[in-house]
C-alpha atoms as a PDB file:
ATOM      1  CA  UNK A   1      13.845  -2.845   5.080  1.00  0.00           C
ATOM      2  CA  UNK A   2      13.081  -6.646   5.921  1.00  0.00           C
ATOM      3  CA  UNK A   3      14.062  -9.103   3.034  1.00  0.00           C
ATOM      4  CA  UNK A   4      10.451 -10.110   2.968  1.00  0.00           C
ATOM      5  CA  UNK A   5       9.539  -6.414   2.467  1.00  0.00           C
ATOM      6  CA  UNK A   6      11.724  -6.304  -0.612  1.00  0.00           C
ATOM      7  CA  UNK A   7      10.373  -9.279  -2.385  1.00  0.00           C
ATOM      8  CA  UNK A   8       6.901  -7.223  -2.483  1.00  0.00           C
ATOM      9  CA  UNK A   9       6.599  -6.274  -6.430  1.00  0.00           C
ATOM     10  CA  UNK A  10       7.509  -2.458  -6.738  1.00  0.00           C
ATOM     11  CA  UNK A  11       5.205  -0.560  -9.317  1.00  0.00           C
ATOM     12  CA  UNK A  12       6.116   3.612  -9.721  1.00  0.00           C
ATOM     13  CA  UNK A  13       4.731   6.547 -12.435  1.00  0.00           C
ATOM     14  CA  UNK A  14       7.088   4.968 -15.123  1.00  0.00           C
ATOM     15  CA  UNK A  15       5.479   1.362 -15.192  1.00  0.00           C
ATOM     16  CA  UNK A  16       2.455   1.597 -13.753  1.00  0.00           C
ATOM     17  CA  UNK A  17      -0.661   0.157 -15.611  1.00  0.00           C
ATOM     18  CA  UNK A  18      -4.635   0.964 -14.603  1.00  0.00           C
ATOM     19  CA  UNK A  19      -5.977  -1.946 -16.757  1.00  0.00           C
ATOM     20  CA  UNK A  20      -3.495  -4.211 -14.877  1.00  0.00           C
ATOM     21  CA  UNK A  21      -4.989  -3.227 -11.555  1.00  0.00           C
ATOM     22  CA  UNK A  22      -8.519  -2.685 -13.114  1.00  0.00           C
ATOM     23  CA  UNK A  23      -8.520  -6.635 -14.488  1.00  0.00           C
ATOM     24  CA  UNK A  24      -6.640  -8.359 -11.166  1.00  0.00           C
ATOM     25  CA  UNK A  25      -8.806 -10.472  -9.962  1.00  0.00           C
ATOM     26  CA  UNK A  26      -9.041 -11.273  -6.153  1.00  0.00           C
ATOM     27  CA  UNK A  27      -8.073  -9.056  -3.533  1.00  0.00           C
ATOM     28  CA  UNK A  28      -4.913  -7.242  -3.591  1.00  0.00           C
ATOM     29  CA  UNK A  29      -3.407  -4.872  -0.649  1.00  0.00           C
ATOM     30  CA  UNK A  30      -1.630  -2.338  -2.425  1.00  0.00           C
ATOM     31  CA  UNK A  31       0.169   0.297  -0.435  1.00  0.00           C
ATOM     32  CA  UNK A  32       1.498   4.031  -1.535  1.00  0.00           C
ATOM     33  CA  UNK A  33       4.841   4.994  -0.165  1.00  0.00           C
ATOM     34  CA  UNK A  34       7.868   7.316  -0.440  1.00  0.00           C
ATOM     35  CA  UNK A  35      11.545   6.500   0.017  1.00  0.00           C
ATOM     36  CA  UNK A  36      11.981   9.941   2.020  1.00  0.00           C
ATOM     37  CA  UNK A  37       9.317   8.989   4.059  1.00  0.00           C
ATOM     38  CA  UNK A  38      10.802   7.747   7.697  1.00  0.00           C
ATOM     39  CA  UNK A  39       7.209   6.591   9.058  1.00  0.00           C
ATOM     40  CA  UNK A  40       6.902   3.988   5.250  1.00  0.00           C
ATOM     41  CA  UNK A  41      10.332   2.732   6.979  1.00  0.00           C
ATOM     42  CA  UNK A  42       8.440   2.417   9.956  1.00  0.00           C
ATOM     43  CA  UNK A  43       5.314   0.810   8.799  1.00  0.00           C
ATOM     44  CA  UNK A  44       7.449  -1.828   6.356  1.00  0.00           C
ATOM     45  CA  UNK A  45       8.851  -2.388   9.437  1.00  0.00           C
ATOM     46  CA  UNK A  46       5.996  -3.316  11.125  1.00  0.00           C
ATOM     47  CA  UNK A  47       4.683  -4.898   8.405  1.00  0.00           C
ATOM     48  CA  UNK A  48       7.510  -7.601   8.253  1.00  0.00           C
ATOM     49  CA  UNK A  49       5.934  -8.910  11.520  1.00  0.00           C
ATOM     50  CA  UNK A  50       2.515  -8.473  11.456  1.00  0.00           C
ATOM     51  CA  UNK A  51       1.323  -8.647   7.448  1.00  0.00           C
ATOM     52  CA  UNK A  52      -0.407 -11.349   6.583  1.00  0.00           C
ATOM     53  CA  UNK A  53      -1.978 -10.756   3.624  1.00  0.00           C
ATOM     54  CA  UNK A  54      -0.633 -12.389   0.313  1.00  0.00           C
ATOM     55  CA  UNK A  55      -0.960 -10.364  -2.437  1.00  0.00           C
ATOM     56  CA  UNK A  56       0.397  -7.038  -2.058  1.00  0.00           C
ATOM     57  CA  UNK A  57       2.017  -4.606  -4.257  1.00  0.00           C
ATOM     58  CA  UNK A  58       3.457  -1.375  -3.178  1.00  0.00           C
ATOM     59  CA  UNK A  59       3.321   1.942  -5.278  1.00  0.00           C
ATOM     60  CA  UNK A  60       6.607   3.562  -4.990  1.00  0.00           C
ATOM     61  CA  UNK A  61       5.337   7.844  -5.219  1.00  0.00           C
ATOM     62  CA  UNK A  62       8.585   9.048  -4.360  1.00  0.00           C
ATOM     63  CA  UNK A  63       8.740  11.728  -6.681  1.00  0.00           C
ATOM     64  CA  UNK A  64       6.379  14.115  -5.453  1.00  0.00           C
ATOM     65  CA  UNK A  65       5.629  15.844  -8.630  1.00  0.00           C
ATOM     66  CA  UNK A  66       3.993  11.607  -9.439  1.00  0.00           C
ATOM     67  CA  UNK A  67       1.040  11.296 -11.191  1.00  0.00           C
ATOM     68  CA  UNK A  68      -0.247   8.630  -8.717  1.00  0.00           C
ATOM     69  CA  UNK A  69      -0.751  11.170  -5.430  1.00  0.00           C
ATOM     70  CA  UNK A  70      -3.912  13.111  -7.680  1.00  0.00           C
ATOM     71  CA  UNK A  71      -5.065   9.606  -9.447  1.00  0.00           C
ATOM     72  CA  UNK A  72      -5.499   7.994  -5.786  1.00  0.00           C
ATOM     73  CA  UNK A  73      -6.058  10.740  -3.810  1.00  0.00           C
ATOM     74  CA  UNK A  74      -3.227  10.374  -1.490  1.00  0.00           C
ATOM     75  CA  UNK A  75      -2.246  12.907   0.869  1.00  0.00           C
ATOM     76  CA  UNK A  76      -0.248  11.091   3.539  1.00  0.00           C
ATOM     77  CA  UNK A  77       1.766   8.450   2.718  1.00  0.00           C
ATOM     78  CA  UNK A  78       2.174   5.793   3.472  1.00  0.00           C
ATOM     79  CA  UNK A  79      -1.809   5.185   2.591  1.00  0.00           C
ATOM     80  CA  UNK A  80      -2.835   1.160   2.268  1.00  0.00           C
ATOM     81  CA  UNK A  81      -6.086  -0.084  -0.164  1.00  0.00           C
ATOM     82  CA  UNK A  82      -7.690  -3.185  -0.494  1.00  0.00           C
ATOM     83  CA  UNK A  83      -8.353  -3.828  -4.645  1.00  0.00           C
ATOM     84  CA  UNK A  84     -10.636  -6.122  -5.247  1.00  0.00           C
ATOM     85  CA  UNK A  85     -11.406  -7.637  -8.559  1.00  0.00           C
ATOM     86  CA  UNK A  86      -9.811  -4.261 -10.099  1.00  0.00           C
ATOM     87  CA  UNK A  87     -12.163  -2.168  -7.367  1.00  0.00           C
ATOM     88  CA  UNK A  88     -11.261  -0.335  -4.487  1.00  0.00           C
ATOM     89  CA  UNK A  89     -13.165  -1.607  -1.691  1.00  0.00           C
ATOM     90  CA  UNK A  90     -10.883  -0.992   1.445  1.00  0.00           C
ATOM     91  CA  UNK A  91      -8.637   2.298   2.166  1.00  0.00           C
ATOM     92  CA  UNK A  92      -6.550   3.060   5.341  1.00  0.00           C
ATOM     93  CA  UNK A  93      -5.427   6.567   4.933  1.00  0.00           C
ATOM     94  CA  UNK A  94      -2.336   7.312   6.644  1.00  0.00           C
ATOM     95  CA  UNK A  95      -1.930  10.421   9.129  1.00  0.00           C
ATOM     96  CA  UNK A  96       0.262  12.914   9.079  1.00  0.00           C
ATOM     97  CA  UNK A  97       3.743  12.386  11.690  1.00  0.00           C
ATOM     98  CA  UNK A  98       1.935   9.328  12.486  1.00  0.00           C
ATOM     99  CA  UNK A  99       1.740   6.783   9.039  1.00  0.00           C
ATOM    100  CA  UNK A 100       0.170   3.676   9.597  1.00  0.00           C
ATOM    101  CA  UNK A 101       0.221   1.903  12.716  1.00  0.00           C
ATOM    102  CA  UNK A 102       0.001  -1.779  13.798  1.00  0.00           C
ATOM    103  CA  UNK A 103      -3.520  -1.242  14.677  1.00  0.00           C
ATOM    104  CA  UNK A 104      -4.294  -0.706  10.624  1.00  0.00           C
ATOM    105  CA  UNK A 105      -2.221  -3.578   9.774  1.00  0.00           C
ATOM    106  CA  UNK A 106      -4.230  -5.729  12.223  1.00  0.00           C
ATOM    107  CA  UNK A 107      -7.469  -4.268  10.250  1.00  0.00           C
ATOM    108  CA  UNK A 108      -6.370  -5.009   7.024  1.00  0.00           C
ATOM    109  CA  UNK A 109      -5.709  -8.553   8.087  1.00  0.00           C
ATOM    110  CA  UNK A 110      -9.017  -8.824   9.767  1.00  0.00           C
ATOM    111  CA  UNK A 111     -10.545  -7.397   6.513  1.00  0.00           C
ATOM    112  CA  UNK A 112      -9.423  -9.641   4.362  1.00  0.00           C
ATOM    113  CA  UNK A 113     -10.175 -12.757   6.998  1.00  0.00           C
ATOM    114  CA  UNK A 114     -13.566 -11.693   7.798  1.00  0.00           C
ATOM    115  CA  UNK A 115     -15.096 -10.537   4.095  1.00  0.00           C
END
């Protein structure tokens, strides 16, 4: 992955805190991903080049048996929402052998600009 893609603060089942998250304030893009996952590679990827949003934390569910797939409701990953002020206001579900494309990156970033 990019360099830029590694600076993103990484949050898993072992330090991950609601209240955090429930008492951000702003907006936050925070995406759900897997190491195993070859289309998170791809999407970080594509993210690198066409992100623009500044405050984004990813949610590493790598383990599968993770806590975080039944809290959020994530079936596919990797799976983007927009937080804001501790609310979830924005979610671009990823499909299966497909992830997240440019097309959702360009929404998010047109989300955040335009609301």
């Amino acid at each position: 992955m990019d360099e830029e893609v590694n600076s993103i603060p990484r949050i898993n089942q072992d330090n991950f805190d609601s209240n955090i998250l429930i008492n951000h304030k702003g907006r936050t893009v925070v995406i759900f991903s897997a190491d195993w996952c070859p289309y998170c590679i791809s999407f970080f990827n594509n993210w690198s080049e066409y992100g623009k949003a500044d405050d984004v934390c990813i949610v590493d569910i790598t383990d599968v048996d993770s806590d975080l797939w039944d809290s959020f409701n994530i079936e596919v990953v990797p799976t983007m929402f927009v937080f804001e002020d501790g609310i979830s206001v924005k979610r671009w579900n990823g499909q299966l052998q497909r992830g997240l494309t440019i097309d959702q990156i360009n929404s998010v970033n047109d989300y955040l600009t335009n609301s």
